[in-house]
Protein backbone atom coordinates (compact mmCIF):
# COMPACT_ATOMS: atom_id res chain seq x y z
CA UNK A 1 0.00 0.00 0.00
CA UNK A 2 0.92 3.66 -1.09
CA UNK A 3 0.77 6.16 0.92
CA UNK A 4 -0.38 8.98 -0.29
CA UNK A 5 0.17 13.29 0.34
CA UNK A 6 -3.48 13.30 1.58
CA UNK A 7 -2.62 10.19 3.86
CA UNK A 8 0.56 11.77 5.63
CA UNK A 9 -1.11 15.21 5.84
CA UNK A 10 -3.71 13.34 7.87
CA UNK A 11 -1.69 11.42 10.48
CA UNK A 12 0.13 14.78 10.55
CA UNK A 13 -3.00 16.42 11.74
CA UNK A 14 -2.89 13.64 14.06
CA UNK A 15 -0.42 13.94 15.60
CA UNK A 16 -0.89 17.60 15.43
CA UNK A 17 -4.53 17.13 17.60
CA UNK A 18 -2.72 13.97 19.89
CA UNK A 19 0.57 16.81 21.11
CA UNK A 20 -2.18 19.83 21.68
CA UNK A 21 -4.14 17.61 24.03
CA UNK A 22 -1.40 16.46 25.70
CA UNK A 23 0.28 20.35 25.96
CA UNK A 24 -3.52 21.12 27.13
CA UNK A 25 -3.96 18.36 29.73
CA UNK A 26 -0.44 19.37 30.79
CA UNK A 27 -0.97 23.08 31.52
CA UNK A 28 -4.41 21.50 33.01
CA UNK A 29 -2.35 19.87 36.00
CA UNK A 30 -0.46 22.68 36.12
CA UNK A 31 -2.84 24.80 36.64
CA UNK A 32 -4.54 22.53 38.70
CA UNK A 33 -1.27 21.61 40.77
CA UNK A 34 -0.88 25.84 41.58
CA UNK A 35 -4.53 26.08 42.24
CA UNK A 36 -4.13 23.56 45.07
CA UNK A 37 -0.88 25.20 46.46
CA UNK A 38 -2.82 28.52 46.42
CA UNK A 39 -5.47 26.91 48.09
CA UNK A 40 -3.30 25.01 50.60
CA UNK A 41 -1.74 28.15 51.82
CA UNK A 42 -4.48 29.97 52.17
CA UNK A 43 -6.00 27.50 54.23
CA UNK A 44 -2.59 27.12 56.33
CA UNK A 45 -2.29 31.06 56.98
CA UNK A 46 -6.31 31.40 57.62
CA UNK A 47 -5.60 28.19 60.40
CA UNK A 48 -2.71 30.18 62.12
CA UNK A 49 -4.97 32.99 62.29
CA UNK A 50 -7.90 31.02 63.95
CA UNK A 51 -5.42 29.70 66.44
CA UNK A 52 -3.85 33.05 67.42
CA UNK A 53 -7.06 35.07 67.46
CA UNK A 54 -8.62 31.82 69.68
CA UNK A 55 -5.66 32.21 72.15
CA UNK A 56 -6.11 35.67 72.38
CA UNK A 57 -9.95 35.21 73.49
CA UNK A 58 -8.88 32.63 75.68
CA UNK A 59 -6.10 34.78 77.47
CA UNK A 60 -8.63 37.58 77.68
CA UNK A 61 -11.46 35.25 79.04
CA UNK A 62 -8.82 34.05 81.49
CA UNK A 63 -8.38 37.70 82.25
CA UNK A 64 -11.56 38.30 83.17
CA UNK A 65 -12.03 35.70 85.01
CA UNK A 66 -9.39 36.96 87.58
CA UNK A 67 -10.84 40.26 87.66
CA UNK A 68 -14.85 38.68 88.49
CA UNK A 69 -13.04 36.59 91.01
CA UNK A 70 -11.08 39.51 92.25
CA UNK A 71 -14.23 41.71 92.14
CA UNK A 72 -16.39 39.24 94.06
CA UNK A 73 -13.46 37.77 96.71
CA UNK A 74 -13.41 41.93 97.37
CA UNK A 75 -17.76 42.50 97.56
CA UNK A 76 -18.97 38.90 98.16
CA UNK A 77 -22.53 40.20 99.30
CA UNK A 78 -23.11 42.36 96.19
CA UNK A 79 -21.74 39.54 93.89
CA UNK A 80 -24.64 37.29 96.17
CA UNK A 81 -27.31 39.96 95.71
CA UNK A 82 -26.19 40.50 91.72
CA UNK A 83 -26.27 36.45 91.46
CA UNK A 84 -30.06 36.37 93.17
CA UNK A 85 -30.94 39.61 90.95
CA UNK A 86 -29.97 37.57 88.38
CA UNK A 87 -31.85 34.77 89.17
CA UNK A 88 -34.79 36.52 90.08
CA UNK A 89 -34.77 38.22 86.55
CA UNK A 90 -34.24 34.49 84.65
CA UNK A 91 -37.22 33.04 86.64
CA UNK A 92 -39.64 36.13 85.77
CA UNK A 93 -38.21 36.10 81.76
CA UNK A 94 -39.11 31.99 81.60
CA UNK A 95 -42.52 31.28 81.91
CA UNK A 96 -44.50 28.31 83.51
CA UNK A 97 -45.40 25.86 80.45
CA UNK A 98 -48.71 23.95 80.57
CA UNK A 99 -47.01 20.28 80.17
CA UNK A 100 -44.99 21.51 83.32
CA UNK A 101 -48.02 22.03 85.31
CA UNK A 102 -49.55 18.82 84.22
CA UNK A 103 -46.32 16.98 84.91
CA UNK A 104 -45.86 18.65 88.64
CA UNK A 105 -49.75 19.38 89.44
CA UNK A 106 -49.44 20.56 93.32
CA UNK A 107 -45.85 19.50 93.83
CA UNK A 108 -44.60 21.93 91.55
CA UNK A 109 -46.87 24.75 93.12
CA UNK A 110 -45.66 23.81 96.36
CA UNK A 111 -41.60 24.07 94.57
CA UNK A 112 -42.52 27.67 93.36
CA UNK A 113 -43.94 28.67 96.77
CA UNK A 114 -40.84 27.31 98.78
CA UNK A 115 -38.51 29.07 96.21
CA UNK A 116 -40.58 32.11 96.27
CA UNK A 117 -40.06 31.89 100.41
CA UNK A 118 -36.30 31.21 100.09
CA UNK A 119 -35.96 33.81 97.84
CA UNK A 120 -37.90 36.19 100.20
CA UNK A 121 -35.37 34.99 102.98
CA UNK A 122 -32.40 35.22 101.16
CA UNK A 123 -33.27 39.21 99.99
CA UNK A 124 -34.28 39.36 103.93
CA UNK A 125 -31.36 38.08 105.11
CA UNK A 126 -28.80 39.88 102.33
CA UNK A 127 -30.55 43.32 103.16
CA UNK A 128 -29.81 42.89 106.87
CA UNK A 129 -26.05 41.93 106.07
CA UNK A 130 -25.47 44.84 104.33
CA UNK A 131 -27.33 47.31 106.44
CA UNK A 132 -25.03 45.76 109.29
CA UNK A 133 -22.01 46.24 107.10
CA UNK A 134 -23.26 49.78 106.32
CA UNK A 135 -23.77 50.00 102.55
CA UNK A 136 -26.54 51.27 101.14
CA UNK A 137 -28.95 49.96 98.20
CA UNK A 138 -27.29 53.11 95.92
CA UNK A 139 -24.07 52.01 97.14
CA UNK A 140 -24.62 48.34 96.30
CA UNK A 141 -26.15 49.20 92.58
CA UNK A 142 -23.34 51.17 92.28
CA UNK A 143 -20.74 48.60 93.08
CA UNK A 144 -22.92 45.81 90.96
CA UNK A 145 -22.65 48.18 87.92
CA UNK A 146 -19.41 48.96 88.75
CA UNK A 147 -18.42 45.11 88.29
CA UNK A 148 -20.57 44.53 85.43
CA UNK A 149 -18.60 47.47 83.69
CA UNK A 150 -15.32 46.03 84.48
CA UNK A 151 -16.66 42.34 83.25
CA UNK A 152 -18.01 43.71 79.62
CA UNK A 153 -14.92 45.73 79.70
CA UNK A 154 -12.96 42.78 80.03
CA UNK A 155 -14.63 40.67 77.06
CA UNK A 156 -14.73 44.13 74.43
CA UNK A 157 -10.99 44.33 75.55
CA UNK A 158 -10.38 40.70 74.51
CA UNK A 159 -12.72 40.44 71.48
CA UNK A 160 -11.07 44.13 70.21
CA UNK A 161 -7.49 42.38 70.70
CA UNK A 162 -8.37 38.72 69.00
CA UNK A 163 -9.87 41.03 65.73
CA UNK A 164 -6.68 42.97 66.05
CA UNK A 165 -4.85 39.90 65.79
CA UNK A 166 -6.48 38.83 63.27
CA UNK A 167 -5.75 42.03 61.22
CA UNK A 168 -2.47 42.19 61.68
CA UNK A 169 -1.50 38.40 60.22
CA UNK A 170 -3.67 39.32 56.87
């Protein structure tokens, strides 16, 4: 068999079409290949980031912690009458459900009147510890504010220093 000029200009365009797919699956990986670096790194630099600005809000929570401990080891009755405030506002913001009354009928009437009386006592009993220690409701609100300032304070501090943190590495 003969080949022929229109035979060897086909298996020429062959060939031709067989090295441009293989040049275009090779710049394929290639591109692929940096896409994946690109994406690696970004992924490694974005981690670090997480981790610092998570140790910073950690170090700052830890900082606030000390200063509510300090804050309460200094006014333990305010930090009890700030705790029972609290309380007192939780109980009034959650209401009674109608499968709870089914479930506790008189027992859990009789639950809500004793904690009603204990809280009674407790308020009782914190008023007359601080009118013996001489501080006044205005002087207690004050001090209560006083450490709930210092306690927001404390977490804007560390959330401002994590986001600066975080700025910084970009």
């Amino acid at each position: 068999m003969t080949t022929t000029s229109q035979d060897q200009d086909g298996s020429t365009q062959n060939a031709g079409r067989t090295a441009g797919a293989s040049s275009g699956r090779g710049k394929a990986a290639e591109a692929y290949q940096a896409a994946r670096e690109r994406t690696s790194a970004v992924y490694t630099v974005a981690r670090e980031r997480a981790g610092t600005a998570l140790d910073t809000a950690r170090d700052g929570a830890a900082r606030a912690r000390r200063r509510t401990a300090d804050q309460v080891d200094a006014n333990p009755m305010i930090a009890i009458g700030g705790g029972l405030a609290l309380g007192a506002l939780l109980a009034t913001l959650l209401p009674r459900t109608r499968r709870e009354d089914q479930l506790l009928g008189k027992t859990g009437r009789r639950i809500t009147d004793t904690a009603r009386e204990a809280t009674r006592a407790a308020r009782e009993a914190g008023r007359e510890q601080l009118d013996a220690l001489g501080i006044s409701k205005a002087a207690a609100r004050r001090k209560l504010e006083e450490f709930t300032d210092h306690a927001v304070a404390a977490v804007e501090s560390s959330a401002s220093a994590a986001a600066k943190k975080a700025r910084k590495k970009k």
